[in-house]
PDB file of N, CA and C in Angstrom:
ATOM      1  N   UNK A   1       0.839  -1.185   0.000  1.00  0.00           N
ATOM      2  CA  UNK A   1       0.000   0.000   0.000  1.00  0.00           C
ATOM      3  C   UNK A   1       0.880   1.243   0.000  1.00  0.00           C
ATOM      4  N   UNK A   2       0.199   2.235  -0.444  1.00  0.00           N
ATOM      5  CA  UNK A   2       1.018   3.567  -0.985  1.00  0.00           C
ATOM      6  C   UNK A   2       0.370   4.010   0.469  1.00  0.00           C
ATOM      7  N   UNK A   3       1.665   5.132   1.033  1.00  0.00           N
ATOM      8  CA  UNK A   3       1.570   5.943   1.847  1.00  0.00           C
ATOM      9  C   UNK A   3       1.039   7.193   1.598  1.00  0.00           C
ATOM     10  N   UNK A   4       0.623   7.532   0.343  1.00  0.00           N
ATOM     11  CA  UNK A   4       0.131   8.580  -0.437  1.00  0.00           C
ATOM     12  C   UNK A   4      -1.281   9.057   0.028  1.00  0.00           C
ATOM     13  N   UNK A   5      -1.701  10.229   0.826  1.00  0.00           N
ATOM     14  CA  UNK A   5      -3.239  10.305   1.125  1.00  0.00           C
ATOM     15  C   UNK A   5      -4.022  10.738  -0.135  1.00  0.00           C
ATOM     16  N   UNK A   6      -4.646  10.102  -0.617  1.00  0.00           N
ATOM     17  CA  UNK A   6      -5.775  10.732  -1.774  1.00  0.00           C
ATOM     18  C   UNK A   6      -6.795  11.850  -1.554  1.00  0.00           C
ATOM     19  N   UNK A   7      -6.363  13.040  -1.506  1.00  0.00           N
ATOM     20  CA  UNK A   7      -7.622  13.789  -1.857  1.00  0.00           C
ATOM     21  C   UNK A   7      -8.348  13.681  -2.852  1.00  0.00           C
ATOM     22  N   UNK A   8      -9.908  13.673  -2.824  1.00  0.00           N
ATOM     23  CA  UNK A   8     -10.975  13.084  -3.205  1.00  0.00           C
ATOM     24  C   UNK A   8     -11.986  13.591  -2.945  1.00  0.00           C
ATOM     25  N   UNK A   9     -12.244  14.761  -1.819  1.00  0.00           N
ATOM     26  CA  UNK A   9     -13.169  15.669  -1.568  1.00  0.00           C
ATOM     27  C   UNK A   9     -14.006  16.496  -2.989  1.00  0.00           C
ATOM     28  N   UNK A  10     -12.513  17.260  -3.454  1.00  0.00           N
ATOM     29  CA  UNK A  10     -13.200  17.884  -4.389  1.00  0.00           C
ATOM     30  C   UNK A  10     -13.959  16.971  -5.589  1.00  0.00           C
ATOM     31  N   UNK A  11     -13.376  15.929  -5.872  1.00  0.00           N
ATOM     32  CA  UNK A  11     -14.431  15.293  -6.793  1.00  0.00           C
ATOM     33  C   UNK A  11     -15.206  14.823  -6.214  1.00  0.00           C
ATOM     34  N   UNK A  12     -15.617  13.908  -4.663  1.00  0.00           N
ATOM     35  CA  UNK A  12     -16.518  13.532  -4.380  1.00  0.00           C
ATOM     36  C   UNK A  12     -17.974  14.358  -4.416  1.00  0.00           C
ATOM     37  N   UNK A  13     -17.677  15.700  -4.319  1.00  0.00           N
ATOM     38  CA  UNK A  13     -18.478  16.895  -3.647  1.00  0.00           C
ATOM     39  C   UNK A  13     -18.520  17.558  -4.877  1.00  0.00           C
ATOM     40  N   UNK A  14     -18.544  17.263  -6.226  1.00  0.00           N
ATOM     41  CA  UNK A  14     -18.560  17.997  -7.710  1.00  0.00           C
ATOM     42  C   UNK A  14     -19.972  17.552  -8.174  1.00  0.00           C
ATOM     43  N   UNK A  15     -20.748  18.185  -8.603  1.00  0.00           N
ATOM     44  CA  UNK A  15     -22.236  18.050  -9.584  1.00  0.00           C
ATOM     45  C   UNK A  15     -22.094  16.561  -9.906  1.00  0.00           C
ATOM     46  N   UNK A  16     -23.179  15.810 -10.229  1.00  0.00           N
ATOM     47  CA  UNK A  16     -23.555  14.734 -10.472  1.00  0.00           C
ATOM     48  C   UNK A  16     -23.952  14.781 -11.817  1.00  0.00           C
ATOM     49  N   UNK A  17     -23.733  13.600 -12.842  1.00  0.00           N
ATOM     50  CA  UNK A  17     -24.826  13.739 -14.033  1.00  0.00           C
ATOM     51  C   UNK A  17     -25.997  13.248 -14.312  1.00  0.00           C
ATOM     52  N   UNK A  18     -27.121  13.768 -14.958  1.00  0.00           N
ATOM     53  CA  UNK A  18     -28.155  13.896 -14.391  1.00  0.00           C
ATOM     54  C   UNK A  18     -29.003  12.949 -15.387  1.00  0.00           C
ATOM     55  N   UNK A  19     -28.112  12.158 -15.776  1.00  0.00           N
ATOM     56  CA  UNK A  19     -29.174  11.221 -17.052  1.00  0.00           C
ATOM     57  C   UNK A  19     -29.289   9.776 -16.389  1.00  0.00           C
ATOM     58  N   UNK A  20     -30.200   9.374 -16.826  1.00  0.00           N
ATOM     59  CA  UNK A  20     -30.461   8.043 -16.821  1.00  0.00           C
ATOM     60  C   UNK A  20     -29.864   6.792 -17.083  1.00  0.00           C
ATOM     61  N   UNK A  21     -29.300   5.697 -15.977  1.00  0.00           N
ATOM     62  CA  UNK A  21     -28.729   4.841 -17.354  1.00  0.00           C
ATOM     63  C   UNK A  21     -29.868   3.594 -17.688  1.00  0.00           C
ATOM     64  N   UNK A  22     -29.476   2.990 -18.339  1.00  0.00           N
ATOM     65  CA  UNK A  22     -30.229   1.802 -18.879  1.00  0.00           C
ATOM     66  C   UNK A  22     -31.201   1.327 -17.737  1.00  0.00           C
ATOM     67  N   UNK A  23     -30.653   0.559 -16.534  1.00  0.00           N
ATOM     68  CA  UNK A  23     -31.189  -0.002 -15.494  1.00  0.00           C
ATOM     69  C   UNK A  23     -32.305   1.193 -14.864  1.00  0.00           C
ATOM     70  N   UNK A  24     -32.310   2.011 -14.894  1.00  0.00           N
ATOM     71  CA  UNK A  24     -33.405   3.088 -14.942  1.00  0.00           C
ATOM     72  C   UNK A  24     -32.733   3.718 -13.490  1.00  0.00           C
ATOM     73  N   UNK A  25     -31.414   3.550 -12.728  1.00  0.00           N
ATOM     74  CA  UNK A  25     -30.918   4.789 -11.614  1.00  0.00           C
ATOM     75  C   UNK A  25     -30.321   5.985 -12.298  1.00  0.00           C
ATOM     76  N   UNK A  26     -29.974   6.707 -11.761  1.00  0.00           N
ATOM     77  CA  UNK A  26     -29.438   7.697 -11.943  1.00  0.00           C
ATOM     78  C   UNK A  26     -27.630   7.608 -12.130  1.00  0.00           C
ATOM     79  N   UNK A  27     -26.767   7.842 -13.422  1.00  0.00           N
ATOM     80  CA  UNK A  27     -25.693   7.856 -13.445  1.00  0.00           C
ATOM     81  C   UNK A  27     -25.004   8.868 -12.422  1.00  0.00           C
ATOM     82  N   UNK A  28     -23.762   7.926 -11.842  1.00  0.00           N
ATOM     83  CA  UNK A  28     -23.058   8.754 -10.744  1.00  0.00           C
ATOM     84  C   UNK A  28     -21.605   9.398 -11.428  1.00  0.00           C
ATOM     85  N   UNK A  29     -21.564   9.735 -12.046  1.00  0.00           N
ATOM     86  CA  UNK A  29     -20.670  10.137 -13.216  1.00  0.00           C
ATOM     87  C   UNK A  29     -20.446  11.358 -12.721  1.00  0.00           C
ATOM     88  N   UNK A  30     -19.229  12.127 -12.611  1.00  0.00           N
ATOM     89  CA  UNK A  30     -18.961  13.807 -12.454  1.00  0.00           C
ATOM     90  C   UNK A  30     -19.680  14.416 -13.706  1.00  0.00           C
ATOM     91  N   UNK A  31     -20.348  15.517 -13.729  1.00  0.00           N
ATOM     92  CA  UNK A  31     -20.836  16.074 -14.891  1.00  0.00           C
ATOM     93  C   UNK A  31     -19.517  16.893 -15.197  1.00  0.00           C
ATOM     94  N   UNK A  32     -19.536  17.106 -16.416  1.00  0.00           N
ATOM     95  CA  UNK A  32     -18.469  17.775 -17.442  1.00  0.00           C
ATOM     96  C   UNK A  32     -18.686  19.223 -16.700  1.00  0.00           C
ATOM     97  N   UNK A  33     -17.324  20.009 -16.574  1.00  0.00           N
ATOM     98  CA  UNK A  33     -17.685  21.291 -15.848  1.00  0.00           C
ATOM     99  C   UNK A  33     -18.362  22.497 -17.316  1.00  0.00           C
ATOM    100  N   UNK A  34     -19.490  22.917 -15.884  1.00  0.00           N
ATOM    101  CA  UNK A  34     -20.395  23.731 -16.588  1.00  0.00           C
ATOM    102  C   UNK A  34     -21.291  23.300 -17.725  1.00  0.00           C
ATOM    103  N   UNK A  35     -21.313  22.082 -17.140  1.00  0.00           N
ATOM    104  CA  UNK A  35     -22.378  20.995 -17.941  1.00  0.00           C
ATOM    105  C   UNK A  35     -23.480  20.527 -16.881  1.00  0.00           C
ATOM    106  N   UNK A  36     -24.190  19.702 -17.540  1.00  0.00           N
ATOM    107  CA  UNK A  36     -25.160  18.902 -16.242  1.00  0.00           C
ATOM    108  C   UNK A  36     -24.759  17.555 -16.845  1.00  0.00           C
ATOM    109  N   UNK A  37     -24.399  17.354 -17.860  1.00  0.00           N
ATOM    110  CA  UNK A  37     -24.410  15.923 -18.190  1.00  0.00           C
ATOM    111  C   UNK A  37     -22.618  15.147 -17.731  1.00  0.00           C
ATOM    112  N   UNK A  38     -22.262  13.952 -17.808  1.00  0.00           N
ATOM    113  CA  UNK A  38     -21.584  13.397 -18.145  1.00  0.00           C
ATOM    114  C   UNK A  38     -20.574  13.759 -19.373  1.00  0.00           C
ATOM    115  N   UNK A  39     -19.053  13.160 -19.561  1.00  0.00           N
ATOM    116  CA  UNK A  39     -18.441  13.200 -21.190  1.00  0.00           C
ATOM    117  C   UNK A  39     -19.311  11.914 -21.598  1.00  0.00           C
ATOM    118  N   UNK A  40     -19.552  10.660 -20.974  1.00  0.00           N
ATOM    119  CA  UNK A  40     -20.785   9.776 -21.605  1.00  0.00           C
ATOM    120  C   UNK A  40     -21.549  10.171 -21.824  1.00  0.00           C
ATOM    121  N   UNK A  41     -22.616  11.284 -20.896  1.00  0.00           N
ATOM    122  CA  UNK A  41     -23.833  11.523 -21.795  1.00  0.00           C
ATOM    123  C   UNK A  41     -24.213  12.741 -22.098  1.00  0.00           C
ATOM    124  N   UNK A  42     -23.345  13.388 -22.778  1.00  0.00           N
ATOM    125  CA  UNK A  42     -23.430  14.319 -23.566  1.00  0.00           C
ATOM    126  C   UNK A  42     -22.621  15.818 -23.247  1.00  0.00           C
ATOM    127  N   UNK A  43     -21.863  15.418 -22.244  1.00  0.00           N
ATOM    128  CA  UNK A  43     -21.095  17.107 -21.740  1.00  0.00           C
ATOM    129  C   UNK A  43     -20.089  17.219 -22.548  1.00  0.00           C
ATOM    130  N   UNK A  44     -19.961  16.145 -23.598  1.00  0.00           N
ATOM    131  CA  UNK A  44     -18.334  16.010 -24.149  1.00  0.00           C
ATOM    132  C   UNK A  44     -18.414  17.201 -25.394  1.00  0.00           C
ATOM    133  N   UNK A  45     -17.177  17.892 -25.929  1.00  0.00           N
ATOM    134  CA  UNK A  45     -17.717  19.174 -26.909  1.00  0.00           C
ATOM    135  C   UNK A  45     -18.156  18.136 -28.120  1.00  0.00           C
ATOM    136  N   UNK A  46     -18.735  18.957 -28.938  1.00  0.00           N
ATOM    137  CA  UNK A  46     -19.031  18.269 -30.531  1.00  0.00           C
ATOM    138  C   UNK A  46     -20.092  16.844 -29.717  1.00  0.00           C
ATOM    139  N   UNK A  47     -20.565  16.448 -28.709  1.00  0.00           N
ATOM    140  CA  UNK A  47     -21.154  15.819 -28.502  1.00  0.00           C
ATOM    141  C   UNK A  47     -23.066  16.037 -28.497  1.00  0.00           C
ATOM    142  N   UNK A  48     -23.860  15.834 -29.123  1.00  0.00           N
ATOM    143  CA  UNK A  48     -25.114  16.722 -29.046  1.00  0.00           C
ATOM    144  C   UNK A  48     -25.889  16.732 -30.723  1.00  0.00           C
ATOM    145  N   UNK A  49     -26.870  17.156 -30.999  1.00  0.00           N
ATOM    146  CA  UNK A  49     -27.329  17.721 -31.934  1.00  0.00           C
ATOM    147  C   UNK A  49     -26.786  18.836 -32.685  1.00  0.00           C
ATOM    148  N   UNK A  50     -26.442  19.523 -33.921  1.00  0.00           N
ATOM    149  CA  UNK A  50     -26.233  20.531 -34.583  1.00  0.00           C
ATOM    150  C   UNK A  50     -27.333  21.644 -33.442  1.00  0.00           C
ATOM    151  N   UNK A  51     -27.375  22.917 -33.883  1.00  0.00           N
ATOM    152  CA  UNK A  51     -27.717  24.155 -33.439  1.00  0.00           C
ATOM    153  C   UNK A  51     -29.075  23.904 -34.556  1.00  0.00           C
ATOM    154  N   UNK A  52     -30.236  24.218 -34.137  1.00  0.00           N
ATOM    155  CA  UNK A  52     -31.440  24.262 -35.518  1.00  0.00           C
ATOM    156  C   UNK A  52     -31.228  23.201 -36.378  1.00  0.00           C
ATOM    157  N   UNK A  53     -31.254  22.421 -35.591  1.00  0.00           N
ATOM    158  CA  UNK A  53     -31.351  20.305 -36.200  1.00  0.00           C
ATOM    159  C   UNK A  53     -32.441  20.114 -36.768  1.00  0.00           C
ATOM    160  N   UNK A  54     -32.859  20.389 -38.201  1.00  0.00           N
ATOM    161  CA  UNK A  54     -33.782  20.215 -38.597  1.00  0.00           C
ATOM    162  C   UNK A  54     -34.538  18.753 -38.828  1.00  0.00           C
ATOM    163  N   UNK A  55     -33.799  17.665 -38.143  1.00  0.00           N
ATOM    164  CA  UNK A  55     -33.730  16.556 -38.572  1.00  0.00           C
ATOM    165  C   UNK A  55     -35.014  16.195 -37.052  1.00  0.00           C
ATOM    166  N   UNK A  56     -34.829  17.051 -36.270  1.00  0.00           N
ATOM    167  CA  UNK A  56     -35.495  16.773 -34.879  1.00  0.00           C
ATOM    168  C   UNK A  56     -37.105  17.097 -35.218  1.00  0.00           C
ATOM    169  N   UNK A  57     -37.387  18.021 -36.216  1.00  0.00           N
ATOM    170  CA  UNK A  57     -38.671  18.461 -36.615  1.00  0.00           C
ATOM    171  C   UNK A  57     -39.180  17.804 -37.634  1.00  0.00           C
ATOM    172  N   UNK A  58     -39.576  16.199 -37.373  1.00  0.00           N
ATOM    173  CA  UNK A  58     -39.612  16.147 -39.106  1.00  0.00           C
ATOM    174  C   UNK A  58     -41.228  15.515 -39.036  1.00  0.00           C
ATOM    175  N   UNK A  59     -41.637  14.891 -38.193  1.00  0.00           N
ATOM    176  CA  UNK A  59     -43.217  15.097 -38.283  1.00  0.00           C
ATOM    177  C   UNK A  59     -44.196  15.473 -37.486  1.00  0.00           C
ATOM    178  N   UNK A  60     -44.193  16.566 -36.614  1.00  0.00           N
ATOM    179  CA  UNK A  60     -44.540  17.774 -35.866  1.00  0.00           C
ATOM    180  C   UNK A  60     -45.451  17.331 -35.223  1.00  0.00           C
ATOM    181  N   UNK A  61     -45.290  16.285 -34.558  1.00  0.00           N
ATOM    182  CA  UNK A  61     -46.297  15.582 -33.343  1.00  0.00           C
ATOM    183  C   UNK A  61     -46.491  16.493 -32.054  1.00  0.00           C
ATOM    184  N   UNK A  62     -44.895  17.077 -32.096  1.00  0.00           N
ATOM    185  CA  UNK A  62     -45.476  17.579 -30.598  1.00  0.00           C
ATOM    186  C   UNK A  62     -45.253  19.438 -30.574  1.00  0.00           C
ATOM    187  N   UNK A  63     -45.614  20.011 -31.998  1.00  0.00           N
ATOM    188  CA  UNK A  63     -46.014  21.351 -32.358  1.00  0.00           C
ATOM    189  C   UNK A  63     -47.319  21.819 -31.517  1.00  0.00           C
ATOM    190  N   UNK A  64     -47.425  22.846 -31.020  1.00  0.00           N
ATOM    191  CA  UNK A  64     -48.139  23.338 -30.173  1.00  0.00           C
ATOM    192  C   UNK A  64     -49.827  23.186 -31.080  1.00  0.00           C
ATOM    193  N   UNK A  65     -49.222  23.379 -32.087  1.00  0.00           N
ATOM    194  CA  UNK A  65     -51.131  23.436 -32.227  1.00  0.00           C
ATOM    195  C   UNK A  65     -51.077  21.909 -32.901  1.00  0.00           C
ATOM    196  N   UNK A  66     -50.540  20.973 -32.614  1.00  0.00           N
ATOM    197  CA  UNK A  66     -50.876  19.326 -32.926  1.00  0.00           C
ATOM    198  C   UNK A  66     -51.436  18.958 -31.362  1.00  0.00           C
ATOM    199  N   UNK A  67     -50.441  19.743 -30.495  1.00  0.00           N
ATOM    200  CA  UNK A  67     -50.898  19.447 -28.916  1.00  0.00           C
ATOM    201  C   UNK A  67     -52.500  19.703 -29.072  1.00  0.00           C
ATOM    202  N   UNK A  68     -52.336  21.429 -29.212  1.00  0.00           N
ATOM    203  CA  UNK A  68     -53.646  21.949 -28.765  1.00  0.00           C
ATOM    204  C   UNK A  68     -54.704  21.142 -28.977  1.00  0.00           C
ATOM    205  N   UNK A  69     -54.907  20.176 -30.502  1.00  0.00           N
ATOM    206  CA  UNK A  69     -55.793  20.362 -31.589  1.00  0.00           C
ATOM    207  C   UNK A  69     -55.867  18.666 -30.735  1.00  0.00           C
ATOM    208  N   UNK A  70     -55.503  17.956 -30.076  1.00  0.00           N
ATOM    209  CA  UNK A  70     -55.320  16.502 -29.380  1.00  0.00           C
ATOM    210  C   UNK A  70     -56.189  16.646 -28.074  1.00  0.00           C
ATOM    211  N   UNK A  71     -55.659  18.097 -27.602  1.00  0.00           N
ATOM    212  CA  UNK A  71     -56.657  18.241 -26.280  1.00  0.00           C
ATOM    213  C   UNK A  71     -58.253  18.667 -26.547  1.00  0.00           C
ATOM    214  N   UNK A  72     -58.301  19.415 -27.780  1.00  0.00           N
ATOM    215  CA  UNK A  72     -59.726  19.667 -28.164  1.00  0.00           C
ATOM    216  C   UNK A  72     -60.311  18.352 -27.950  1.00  0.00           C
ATOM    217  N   UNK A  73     -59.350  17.345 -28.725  1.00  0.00           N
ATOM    218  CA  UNK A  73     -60.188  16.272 -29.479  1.00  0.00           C
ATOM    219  C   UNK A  73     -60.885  15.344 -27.923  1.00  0.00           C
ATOM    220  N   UNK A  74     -59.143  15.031 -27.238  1.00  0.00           N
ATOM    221  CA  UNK A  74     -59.962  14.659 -26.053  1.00  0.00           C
ATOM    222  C   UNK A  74     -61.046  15.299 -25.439  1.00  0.00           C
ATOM    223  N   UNK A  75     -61.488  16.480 -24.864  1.00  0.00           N
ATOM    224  CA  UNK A  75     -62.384  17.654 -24.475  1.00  0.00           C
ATOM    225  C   UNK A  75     -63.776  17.183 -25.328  1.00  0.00           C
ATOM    226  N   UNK A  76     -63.953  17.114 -26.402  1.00  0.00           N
ATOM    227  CA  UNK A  76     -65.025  16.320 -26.932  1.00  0.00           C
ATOM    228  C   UNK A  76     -65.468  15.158 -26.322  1.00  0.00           C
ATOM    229  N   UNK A  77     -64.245  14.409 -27.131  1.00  0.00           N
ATOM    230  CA  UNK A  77     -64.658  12.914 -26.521  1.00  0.00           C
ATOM    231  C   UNK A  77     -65.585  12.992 -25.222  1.00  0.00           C
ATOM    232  N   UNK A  78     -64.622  13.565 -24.283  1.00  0.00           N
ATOM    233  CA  UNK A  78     -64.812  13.156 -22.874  1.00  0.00           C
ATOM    234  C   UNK A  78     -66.532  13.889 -22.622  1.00  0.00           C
ATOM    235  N   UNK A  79     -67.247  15.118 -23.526  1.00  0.00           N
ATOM    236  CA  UNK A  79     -68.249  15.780 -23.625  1.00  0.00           C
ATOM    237  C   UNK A  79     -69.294  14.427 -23.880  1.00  0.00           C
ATOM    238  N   UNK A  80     -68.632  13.472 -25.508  1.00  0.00           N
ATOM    239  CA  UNK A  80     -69.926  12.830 -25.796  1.00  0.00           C
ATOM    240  C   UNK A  80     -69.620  11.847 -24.767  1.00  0.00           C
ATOM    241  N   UNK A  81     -68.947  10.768 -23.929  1.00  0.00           N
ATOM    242  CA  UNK A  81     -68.861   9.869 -23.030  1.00  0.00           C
ATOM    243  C   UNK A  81     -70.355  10.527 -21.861  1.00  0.00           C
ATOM    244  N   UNK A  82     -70.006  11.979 -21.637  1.00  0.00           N
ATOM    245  CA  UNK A  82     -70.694  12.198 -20.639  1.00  0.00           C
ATOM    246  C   UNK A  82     -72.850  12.577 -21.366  1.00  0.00           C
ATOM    247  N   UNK A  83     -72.678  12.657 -22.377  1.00  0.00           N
ATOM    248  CA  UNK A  83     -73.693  12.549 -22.847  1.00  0.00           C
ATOM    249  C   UNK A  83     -74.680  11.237 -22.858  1.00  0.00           C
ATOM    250  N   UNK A  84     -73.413  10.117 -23.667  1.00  0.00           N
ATOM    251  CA  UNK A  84     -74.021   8.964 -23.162  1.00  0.00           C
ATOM    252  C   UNK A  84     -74.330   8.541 -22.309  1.00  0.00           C
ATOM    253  N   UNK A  85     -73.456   8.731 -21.452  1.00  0.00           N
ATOM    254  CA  UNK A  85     -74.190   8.130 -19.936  1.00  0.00           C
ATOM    255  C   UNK A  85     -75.382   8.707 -19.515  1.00  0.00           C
ATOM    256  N   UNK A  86     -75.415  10.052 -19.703  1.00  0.00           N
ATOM    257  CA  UNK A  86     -77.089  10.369 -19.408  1.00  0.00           C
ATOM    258  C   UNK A  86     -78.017  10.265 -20.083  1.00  0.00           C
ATOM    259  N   UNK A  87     -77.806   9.646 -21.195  1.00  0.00           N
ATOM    260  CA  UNK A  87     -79.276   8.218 -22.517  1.00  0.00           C
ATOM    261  C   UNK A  87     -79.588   7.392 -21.381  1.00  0.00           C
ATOM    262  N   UNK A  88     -78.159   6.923 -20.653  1.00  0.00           N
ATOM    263  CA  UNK A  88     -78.673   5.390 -20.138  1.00  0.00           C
ATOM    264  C   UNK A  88     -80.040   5.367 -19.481  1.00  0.00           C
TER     265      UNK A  88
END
């Protein structure tokens, strides 16, 4: 054994990264400084999407008026459910 004391504070006591791994806990990974993530999950540079990734928009499921126009639809629905029940 090395007579050497390890300081370890400062990394023990450094930001955490904040993603998920597979097994569904939380990775205990140092986040990349002035990151939240990991260099695994995503603090690393050039790591990420382009800037205006047009590749991320490509069939606009979750565009505000696809949202909106989903909650109408439910809001109906849930109108005629309550209609029927008062036929019975």
């Amino acid at each position: 054994m090395s007579d050497h004391i390890r300081n370890t504070g400062p990394m023990l006591a450094s930001p955490r990264c904040g993603a998920k791994t597979c097994s569904g806990g939380a990775c205990r990974s140092p986040a990349v400084h002035g990151k939240k993530r990991c260099r695994m999950h995503g603090g690393a540079p050039g790591s990420g999407a382009p800037r205006a990734n047009q590749n991320a928009r490509k069939h606009g499921l979750f565009t505000r008026d696809a949202i909106a126009e989903r909650r109408q639809i439910q809001a109906l629905l849930g109108e005629a459910r309550k209609v029927l029940e008062e036929m019975k």
